[in-house]
Protein backbone atom coordinates (compact mmCIF):
# COMPACT_ATOMS: atom_id res chain seq x y z
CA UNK A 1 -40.34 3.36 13.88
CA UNK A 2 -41.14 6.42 16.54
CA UNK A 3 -43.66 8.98 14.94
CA UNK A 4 -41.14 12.40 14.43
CA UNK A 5 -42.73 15.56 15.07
CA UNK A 6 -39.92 17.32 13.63
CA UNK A 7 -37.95 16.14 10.43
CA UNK A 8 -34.37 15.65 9.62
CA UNK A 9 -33.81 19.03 6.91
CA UNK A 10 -34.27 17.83 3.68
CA UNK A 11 -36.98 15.73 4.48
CA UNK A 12 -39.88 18.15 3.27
CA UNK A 13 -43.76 18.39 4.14
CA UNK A 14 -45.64 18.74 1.05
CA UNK A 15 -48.11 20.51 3.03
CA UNK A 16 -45.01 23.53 3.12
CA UNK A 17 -46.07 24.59 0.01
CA UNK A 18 -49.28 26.30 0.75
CA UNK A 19 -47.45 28.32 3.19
CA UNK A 20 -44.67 28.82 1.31
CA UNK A 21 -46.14 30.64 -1.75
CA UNK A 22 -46.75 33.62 -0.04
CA UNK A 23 -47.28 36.76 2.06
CA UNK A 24 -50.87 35.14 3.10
CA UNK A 25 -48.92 31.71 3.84
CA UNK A 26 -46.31 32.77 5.43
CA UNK A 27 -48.16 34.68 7.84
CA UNK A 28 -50.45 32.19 8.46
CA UNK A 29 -47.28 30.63 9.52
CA UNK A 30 -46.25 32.76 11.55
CA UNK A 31 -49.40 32.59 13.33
CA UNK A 32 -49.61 28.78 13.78
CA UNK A 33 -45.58 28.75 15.24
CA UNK A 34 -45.17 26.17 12.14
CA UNK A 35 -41.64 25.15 11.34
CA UNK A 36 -40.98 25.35 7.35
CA UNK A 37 -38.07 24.52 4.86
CA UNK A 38 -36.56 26.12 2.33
CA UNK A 39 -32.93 26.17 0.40
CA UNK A 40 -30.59 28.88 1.66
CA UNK A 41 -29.14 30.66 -1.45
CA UNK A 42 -26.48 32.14 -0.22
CA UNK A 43 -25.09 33.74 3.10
CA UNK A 44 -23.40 37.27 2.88
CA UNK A 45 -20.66 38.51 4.47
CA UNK A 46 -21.81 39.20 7.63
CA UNK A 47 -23.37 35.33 7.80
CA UNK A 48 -26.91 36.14 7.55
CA UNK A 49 -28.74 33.51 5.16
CA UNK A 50 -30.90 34.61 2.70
CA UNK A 51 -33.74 32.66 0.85
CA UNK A 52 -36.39 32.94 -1.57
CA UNK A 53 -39.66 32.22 -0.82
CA UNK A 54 -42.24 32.30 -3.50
CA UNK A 55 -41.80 36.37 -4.33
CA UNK A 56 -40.88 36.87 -1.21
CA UNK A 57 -37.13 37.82 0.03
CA UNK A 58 -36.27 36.28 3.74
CA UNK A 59 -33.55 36.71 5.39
CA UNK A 60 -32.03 34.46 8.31
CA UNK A 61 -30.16 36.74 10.50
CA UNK A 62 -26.59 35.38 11.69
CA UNK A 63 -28.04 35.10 15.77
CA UNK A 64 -30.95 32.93 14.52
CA UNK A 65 -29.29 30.64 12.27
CA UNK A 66 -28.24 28.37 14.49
CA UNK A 67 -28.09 27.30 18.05
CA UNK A 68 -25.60 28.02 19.80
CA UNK A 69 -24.26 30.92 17.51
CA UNK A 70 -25.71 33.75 19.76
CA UNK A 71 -23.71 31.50 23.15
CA UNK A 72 -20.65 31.70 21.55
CA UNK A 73 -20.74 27.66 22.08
CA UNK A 74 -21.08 27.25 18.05
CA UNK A 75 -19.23 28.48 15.16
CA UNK A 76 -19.99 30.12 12.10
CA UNK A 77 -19.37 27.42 9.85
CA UNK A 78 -22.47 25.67 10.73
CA UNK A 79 -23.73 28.81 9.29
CA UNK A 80 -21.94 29.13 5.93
CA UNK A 81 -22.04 25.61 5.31
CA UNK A 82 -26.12 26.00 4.79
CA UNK A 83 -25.43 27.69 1.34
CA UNK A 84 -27.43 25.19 -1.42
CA UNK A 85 -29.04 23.01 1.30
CA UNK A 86 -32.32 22.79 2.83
CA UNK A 87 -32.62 25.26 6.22
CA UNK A 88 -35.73 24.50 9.35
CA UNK A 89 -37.06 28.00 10.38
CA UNK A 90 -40.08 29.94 11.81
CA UNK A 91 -41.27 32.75 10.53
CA UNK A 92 -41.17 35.89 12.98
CA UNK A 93 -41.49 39.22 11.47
CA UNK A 94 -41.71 41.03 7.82
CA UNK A 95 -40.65 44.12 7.07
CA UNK A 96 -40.38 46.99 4.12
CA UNK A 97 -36.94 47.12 2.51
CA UNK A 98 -36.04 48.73 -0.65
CA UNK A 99 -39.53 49.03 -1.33
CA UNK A 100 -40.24 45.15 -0.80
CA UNK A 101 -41.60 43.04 2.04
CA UNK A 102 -38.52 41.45 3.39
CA UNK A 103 -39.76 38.08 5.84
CA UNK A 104 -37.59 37.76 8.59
CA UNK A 105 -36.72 34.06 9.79
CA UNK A 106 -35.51 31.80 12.41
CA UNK A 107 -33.79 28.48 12.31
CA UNK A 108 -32.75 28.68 16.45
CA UNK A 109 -36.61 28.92 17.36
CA UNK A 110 -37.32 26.07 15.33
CA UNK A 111 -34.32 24.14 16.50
CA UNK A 112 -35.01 24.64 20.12
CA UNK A 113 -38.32 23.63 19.62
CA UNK A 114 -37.10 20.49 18.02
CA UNK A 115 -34.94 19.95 21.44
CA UNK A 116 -36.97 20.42 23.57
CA UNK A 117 -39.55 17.91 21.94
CA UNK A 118 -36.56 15.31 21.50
CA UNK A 119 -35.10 15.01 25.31
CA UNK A 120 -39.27 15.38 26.66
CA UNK A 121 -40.24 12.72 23.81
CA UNK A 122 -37.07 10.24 22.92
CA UNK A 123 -35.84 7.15 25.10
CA UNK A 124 -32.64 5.05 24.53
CA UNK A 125 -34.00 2.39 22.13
CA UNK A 126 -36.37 4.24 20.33
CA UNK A 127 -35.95 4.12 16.17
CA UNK A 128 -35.96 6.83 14.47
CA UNK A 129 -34.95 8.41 10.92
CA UNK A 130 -32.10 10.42 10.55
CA UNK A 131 -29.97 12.43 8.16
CA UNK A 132 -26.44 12.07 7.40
CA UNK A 133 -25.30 15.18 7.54
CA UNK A 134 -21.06 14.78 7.40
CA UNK A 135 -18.40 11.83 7.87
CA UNK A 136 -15.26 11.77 10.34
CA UNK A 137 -12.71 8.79 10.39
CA UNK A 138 -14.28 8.10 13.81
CA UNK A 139 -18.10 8.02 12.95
CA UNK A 140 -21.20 9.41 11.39
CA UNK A 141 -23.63 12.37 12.10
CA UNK A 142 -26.62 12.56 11.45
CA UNK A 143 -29.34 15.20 11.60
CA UNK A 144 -32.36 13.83 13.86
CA UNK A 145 -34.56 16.59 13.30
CA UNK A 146 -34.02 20.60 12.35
CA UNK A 147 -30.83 20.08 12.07
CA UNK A 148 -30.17 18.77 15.73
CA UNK A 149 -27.10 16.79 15.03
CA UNK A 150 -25.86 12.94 17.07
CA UNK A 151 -23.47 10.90 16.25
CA UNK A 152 -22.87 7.45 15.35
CA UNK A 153 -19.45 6.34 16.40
CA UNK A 154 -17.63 3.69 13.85
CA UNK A 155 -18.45 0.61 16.20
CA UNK A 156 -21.71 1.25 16.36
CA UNK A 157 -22.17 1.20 12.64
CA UNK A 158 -22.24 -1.72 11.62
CA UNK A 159 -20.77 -5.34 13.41
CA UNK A 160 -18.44 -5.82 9.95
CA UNK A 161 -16.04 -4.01 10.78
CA UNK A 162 -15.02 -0.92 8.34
CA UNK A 163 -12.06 1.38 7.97
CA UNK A 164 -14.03 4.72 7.98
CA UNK A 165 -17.88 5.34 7.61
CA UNK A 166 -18.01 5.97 3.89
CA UNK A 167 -17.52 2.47 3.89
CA UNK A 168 -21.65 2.74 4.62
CA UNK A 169 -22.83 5.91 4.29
CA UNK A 170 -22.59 9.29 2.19
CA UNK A 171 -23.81 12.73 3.24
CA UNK A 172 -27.17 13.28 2.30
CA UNK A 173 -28.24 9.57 2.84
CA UNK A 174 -31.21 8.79 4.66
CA UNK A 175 -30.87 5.89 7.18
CA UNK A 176 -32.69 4.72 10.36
CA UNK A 177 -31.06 4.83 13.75
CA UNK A 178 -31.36 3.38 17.38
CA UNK A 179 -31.09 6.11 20.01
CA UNK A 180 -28.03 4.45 22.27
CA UNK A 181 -27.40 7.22 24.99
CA UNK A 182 -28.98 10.55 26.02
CA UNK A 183 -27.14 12.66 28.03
CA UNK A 184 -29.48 15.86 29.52
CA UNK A 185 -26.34 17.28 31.23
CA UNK A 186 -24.70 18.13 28.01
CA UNK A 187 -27.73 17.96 25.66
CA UNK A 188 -26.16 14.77 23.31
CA UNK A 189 -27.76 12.13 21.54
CA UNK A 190 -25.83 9.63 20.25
CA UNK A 191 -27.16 6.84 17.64
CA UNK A 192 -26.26 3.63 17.23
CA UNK A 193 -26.90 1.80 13.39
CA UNK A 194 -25.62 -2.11 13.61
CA UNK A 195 -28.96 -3.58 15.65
CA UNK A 196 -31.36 -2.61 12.68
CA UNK A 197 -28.93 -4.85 10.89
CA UNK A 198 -29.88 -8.21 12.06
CA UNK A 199 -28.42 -10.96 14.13
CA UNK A 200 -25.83 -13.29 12.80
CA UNK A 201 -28.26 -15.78 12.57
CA UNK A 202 -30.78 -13.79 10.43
CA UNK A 203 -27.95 -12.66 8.05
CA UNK A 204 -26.33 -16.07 7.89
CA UNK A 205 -29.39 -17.51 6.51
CA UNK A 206 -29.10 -15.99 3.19
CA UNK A 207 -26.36 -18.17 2.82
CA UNK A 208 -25.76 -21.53 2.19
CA UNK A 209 -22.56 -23.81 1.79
CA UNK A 210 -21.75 -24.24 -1.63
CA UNK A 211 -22.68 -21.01 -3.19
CA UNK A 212 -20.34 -18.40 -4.80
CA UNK A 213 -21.13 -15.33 -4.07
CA UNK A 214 -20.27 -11.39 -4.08
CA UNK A 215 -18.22 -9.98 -0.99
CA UNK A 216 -16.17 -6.75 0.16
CA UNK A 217 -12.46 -7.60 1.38
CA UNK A 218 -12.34 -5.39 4.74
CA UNK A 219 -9.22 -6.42 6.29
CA UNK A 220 -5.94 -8.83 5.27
CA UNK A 221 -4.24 -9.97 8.48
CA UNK A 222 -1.31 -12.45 9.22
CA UNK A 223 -3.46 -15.14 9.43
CA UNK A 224 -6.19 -14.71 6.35
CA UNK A 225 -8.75 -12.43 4.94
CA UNK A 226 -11.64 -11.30 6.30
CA UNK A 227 -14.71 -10.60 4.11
CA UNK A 228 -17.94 -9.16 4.23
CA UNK A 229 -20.99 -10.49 3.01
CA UNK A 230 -23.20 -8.43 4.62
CA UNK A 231 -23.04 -5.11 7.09
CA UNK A 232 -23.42 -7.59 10.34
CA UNK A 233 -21.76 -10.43 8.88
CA UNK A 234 -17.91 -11.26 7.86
CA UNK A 235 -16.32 -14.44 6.59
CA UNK A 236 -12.74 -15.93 6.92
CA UNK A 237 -10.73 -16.82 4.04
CA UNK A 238 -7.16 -17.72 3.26
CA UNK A 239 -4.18 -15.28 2.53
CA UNK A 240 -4.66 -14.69 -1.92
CA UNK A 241 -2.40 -12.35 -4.23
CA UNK A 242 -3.38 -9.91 -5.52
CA UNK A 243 -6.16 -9.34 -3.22
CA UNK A 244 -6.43 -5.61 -1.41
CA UNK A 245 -9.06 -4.20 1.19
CA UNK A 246 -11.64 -2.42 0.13
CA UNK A 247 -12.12 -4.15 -3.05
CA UNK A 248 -15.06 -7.15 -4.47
CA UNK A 249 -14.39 -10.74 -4.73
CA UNK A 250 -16.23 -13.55 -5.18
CA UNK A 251 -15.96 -16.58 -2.73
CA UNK A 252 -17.03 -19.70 -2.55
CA UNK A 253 -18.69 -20.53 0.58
CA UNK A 254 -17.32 -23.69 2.51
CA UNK A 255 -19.05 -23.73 5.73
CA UNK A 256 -21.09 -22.15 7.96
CA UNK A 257 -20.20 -22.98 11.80
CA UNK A 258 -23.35 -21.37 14.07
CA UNK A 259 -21.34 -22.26 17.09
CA UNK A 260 -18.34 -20.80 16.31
CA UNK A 261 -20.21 -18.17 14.92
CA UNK A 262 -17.58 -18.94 11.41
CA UNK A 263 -18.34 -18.82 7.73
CA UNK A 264 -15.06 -20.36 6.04
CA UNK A 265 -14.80 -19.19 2.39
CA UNK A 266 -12.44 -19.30 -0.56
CA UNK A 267 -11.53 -16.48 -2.61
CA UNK A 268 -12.66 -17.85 -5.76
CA UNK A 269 -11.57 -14.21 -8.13
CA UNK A 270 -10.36 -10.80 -6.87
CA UNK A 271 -11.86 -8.02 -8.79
CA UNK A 272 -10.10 -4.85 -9.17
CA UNK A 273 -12.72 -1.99 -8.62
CA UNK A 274 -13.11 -0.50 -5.39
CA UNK A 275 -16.89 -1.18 -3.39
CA UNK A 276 -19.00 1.39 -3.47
CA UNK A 277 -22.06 2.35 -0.70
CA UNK A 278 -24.29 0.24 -1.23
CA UNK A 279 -28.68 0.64 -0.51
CA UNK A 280 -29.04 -0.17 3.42
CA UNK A 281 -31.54 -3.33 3.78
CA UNK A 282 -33.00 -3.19 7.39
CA UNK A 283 -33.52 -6.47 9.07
CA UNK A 284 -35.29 -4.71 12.32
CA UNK A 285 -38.46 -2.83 11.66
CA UNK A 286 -39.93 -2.00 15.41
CA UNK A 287 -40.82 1.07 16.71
CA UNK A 288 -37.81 0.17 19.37
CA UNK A 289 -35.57 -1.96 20.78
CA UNK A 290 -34.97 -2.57 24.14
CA UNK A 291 -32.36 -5.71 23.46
CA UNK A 292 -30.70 -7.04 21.20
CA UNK A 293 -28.41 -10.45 21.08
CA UNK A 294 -26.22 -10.83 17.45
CA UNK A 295 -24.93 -14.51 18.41
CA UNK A 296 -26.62 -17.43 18.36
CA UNK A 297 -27.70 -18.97 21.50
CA UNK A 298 -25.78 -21.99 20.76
CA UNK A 299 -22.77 -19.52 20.34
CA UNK A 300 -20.78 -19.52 24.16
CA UNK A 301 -19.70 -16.10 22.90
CA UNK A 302 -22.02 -13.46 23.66
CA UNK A 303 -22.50 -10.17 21.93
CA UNK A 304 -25.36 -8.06 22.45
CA UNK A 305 -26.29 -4.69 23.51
CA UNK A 306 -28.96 -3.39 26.29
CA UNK A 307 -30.45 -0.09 26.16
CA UNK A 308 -30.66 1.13 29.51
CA UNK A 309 -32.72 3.83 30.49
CA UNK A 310 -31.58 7.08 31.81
CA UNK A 311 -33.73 9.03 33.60
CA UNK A 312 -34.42 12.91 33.09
């Protein structure tokens, strides 16, 4: 997987903590340009963070909580919505207030850092972790470092298809990702999550013909039932009562076709609770990808994906 200078929030250093304990640390800090984390306790009225380091009240003020804010080209909600989680920053001044050293921090400095590292450093194919950070019906997104946020659209999640992304994921959860496209016009990054997956023929082989085994119903149609065995792999089975989407069956596996690219099953019993996210088990564990091919090279369908590279 690439080597990350900066992390996803959340992700902590344990070597934080000897700055962190501190007027001595923190200024050391200060003095090395070193990025830090911390959990935001609450953000007043006037959306400046504040935080609690060691004995030490900090305050993030509203212009240097994110960027963006001080353009006008980002709202305050990515502001107030930093209450209870973990917040990037630099330190970059103290001061006396009340009768107490106040520390001054900023989370833009240490996000524009972060940028500028990630469109000199990053290439369309490179791995890297990530962060999900929220979930809309039509994808993912993900914090790739400071809170520098892509997206993974639905299609790219996964190659079994799902009806929205917490089908996969939940906020909070760490994951890998593929970077897909990088536009340095508009400063975007998006991800894409299915070729860390495996190909069809690396999933189908932990399958054989004859076994009964678990599955997720992701779709009834006219014709049967398609069912998931595995993120990147989906089987067919015939129309049953009292089956729904989103729930577990087991099914009885009747074939595997390589050349059709098929697994024929039979819904064997349809359980009633819904499935739930389940741990992500990563078939791809490069630094990067440059191609990838899901079908089978007997298969005269083709699906694969090329990561082009766009130049700077």
């Amino acid at each position: 997987m690439k080597k990350q200078e900066y992390r996803p929030e959340g992700i902590a250093d344990v070597n934080d903590n000897a700055y962190l304990c501190g007027i001595k640390g923190l200024t050391k800090a200060m003095t090395e340009g070193r990025i830090l984390q911390a959990r935001c306790l609450m953000c007043d009225a006037d959306h400046n963070l504040h935080l609690r380091l060691g004995n030490i009240k900090a305050i993030i003020p509203r212009e240097e909580a994110a960027l963006g804010i001080r353009e006008g080209t980002v709202k305050d909600v990515a502001i107030i919505t930093r209450v209870n989680k973990m917040v990037c920053f630099k330190v970059i001044n103290f001061a006396q207030k009340d009768g107490q050293t106040v520390a001054f921090l900023s989370r833009r400095k240490a996000q524009e850092d972060c940028e500028k590292y990630i469109f000199d450093n990053l290439r369309t194919g490179d791995i890297i972790d990530a962060r999900i950070t929220h979930l809309e019906q039509f994808g993912a997104f993900a914090d790739i470092g400071c809170g520098i946020i892509s997206m993974i659209s639905i299609d790219n999640i996964s190659v079994s298809r799902i009806e929205h992304p917490k089908n996969r994921f939940f906020a909070g959860m760490d994951i890998k990702a593929v970077v897909k496209s990088i536009d340095y016009t508009t400063s975007r990054i998006n991800l894409s999550h299915k070729e860390l997956l495996g190909t069809w023929e690396q999933n189908a082989q932990l399958f054989k013909a004859g076994e009964t085994v678990s599955g997720i119903v992701r779709s009834i149609e006219s014709y049967g039932i398609f069912i998931e065995l595995t993120p990147n792999l989906a089987g067919l089975a015939e129309l049953t009562p009292g089956v729904v989407a989103g729930s577990r069956v087991s099914v009885y596996i009747k074939s595997i076709i390589p050349e059709k690219m098929k697994i024929k099953l039979a819904v064997v019993e349809a359980l009633s609770e819904q499935s739930e996210p389940e741990p992500i088990k990563y078939l791809y564990d490069g630094d990067r990808i440059d191609f990838w091919r899901y079908s089978p090279e007997c298969s005269n369908k083709v699906i694969e994906t090329v990561f082009l590279q766009t130049a700077n």
